[in-house]
C-alpha atoms as a PDB file:
ATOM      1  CA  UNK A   1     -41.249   2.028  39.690  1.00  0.00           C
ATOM      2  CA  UNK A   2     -37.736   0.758  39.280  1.00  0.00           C
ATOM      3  CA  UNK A   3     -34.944   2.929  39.240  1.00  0.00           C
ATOM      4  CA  UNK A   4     -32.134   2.020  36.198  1.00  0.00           C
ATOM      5  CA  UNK A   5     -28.914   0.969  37.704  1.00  0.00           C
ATOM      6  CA  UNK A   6     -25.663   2.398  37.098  1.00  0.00           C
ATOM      7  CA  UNK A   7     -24.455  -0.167  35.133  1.00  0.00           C
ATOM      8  CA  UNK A   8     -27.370  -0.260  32.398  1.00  0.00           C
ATOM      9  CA  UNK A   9     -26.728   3.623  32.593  1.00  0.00           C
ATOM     10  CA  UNK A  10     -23.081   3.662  31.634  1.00  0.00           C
ATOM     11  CA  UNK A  11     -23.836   1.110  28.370  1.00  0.00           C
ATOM     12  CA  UNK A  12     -25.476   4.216  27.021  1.00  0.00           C
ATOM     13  CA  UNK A  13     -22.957   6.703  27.403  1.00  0.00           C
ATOM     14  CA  UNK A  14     -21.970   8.664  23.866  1.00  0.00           C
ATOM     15  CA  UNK A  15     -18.816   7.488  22.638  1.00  0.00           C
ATOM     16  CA  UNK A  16     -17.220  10.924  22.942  1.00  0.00           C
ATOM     17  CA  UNK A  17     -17.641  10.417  27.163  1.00  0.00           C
ATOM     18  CA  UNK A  18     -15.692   7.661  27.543  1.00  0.00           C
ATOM     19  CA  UNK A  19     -12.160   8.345  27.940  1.00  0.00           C
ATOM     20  CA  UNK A  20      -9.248   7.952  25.312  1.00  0.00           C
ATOM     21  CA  UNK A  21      -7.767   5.203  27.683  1.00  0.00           C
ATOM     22  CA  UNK A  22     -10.748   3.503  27.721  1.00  0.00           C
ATOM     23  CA  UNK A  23     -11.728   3.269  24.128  1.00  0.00           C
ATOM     24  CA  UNK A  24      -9.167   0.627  23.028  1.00  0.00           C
ATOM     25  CA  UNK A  25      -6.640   0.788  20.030  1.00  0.00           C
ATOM     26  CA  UNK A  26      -7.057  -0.252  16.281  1.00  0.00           C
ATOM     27  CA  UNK A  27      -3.933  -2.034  14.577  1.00  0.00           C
ATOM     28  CA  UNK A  28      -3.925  -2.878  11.090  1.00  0.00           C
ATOM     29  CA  UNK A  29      -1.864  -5.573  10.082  1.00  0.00           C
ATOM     30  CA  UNK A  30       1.043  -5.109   7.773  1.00  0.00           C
ATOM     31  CA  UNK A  31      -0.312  -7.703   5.408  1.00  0.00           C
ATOM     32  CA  UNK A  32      -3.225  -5.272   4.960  1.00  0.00           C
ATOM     33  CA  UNK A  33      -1.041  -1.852   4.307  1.00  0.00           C
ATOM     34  CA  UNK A  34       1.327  -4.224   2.136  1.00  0.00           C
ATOM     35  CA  UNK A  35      -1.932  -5.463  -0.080  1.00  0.00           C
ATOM     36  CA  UNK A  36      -2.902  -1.350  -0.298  1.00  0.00           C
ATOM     37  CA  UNK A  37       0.667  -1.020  -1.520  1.00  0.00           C
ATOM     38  CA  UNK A  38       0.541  -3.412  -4.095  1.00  0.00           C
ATOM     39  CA  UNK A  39      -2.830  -2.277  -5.587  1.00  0.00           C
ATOM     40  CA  UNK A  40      -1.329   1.658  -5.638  1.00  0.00           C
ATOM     41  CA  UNK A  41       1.729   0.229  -7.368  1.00  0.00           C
ATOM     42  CA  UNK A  42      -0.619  -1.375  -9.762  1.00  0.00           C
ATOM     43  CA  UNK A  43      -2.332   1.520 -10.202  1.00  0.00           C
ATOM     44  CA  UNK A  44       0.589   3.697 -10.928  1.00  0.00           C
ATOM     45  CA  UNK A  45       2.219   1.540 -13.385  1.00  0.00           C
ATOM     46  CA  UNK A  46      -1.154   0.720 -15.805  1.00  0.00           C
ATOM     47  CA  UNK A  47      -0.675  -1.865 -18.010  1.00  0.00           C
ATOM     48  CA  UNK A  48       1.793  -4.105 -17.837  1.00  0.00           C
ATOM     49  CA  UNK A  49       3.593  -6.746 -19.993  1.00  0.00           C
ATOM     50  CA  UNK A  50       1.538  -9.873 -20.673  1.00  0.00           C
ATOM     51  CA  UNK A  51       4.433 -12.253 -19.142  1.00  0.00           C
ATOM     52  CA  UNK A  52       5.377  -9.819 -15.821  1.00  0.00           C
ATOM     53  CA  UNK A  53       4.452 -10.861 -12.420  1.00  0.00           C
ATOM     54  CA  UNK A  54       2.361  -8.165 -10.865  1.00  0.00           C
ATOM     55  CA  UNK A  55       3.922  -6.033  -8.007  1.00  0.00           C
ATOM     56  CA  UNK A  56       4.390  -7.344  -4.618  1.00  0.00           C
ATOM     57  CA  UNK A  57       5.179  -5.926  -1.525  1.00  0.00           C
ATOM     58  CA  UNK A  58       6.517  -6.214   1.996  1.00  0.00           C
ATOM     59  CA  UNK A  59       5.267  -3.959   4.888  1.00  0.00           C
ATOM     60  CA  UNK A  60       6.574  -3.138   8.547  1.00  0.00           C
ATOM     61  CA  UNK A  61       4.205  -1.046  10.494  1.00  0.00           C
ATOM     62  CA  UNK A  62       5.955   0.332  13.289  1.00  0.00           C
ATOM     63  CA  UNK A  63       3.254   2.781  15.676  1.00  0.00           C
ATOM     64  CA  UNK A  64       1.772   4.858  13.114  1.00  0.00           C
ATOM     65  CA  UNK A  65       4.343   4.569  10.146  1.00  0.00           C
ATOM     66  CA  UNK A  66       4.722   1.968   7.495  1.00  0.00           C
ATOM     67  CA  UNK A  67       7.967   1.172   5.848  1.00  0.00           C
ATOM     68  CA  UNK A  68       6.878  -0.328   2.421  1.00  0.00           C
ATOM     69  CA  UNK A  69       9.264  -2.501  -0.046  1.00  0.00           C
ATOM     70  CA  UNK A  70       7.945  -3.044  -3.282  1.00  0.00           C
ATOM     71  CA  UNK A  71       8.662  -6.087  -5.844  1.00  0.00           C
ATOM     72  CA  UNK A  72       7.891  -4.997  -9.587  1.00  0.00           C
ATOM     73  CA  UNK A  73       7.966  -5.636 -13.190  1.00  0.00           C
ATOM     74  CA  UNK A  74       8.803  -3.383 -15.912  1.00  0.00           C
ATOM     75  CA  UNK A  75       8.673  -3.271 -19.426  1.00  0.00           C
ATOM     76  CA  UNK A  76      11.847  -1.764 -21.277  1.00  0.00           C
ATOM     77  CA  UNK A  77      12.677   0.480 -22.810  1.00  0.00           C
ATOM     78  CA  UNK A  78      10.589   2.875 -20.835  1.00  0.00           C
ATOM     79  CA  UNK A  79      11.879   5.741 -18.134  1.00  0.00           C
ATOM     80  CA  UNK A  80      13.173   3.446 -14.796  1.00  0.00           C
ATOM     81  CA  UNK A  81      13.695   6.568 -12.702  1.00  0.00           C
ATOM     82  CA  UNK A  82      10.427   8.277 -13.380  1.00  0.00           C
ATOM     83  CA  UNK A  83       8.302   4.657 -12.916  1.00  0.00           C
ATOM     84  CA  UNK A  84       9.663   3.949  -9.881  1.00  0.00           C
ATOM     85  CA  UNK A  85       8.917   7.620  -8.466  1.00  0.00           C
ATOM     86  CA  UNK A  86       5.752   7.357  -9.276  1.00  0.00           C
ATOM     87  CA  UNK A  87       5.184   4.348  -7.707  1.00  0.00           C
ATOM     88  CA  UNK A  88       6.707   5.516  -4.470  1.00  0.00           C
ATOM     89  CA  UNK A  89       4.045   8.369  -4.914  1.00  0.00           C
ATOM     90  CA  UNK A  90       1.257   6.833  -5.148  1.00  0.00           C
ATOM     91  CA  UNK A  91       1.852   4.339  -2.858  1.00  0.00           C
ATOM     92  CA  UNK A  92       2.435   7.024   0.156  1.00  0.00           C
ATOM     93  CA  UNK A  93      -0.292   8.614  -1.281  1.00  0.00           C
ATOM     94  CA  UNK A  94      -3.011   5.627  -1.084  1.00  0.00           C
ATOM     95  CA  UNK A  95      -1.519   4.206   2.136  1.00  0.00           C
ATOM     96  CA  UNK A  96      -2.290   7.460   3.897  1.00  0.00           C
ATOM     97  CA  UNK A  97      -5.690   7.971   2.568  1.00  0.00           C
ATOM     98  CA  UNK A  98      -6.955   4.742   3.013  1.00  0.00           C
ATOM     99  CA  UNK A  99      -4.986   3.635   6.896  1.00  0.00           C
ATOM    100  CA  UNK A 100      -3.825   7.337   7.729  1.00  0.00           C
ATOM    101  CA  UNK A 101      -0.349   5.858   8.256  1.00  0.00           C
ATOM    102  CA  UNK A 102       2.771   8.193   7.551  1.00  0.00           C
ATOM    103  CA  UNK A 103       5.011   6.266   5.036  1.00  0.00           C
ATOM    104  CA  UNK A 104       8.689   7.635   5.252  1.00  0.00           C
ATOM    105  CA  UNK A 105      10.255   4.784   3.039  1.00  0.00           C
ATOM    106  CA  UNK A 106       9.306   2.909   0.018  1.00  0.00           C
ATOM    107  CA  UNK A 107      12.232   1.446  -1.488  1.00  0.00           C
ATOM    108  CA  UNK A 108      11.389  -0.069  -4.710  1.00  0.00           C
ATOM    109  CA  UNK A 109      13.121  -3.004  -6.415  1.00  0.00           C
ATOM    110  CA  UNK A 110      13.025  -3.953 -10.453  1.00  0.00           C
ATOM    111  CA  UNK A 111      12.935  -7.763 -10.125  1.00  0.00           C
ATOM    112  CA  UNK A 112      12.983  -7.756 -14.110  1.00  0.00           C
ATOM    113  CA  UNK A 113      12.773  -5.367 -17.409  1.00  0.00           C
ATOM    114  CA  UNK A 114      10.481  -7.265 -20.244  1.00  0.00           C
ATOM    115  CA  UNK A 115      11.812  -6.274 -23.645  1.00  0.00           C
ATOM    116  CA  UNK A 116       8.796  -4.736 -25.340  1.00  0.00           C
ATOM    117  CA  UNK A 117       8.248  -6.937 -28.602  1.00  0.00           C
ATOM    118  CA  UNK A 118       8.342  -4.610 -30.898  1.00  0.00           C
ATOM    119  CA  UNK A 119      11.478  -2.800 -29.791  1.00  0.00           C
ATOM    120  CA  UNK A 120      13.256  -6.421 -30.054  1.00  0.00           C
ATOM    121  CA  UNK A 121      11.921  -7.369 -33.594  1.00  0.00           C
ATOM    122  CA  UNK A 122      13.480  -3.826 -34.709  1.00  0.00           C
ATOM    123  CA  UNK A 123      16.702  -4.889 -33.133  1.00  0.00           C
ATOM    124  CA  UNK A 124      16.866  -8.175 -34.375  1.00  0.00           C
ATOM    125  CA  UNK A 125      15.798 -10.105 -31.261  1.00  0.00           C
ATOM    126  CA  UNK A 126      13.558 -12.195 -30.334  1.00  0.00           C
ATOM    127  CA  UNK A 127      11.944 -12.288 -26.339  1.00  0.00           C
END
């Protein structure tokens, strides 16, 4: 009979004997933490008006922390403050879960407010 090598041995080695060194690194790519982003700030706003551009965002993953910018819509009147901290919450909330990234910044920008048809037509304006 044949002996097995060491080589053919070592392919069969459990994952949890090979050192940390050894094992490589996974990097996810800021496009991919800025699309999770965009989907929580979806998520946290709901429904938006029919003419706003959905939310966009810009990500830069440095080590294990994403810095997030997000891009958004709103429609008006409705609470600015409160929207926007709820974005920012559930965007540091769904980028952890899903990449395990810390996320110490998510600055937020209102590209536009969409005046909510009815509250124009009871002011006299039209959109």
């Amino acid at each position: 009979m044949t002996s097995v090598s060491g080589g053919a041995g070592e392919l069969r080695r459990s994952p949890a004997a090979v050192a940390p060194g050894e094992r490589g690194a996974t990097r996810i790519a800021d496009r991919v933490v800025a699309k999770i982003a965009e989907q929580a700030a979806r998520e946290a706003l709901g429904v938006l008006p029919p003419d706003a551009a959905p939310p966009h965002a810009t990500v830069v993953v440095h080590r294990d922390a994403a810095h997030v910018r997000v891009h958004l819509d709103l429609a008006y009147p409705c609470d600015i403050g409160a929207r926007c901290r709820e974005v920012r919450r559930r965007v540091v909330e769904r980028v952890g879960a899903l990449v395990g990234m810390q996320v110490p910044e998510v600055a937020v920008r209102v590209e536009r407010l969409h005046l909510a048809a009815a509250h124009g037509a009871a002011h006299g304006r039209t959109p």
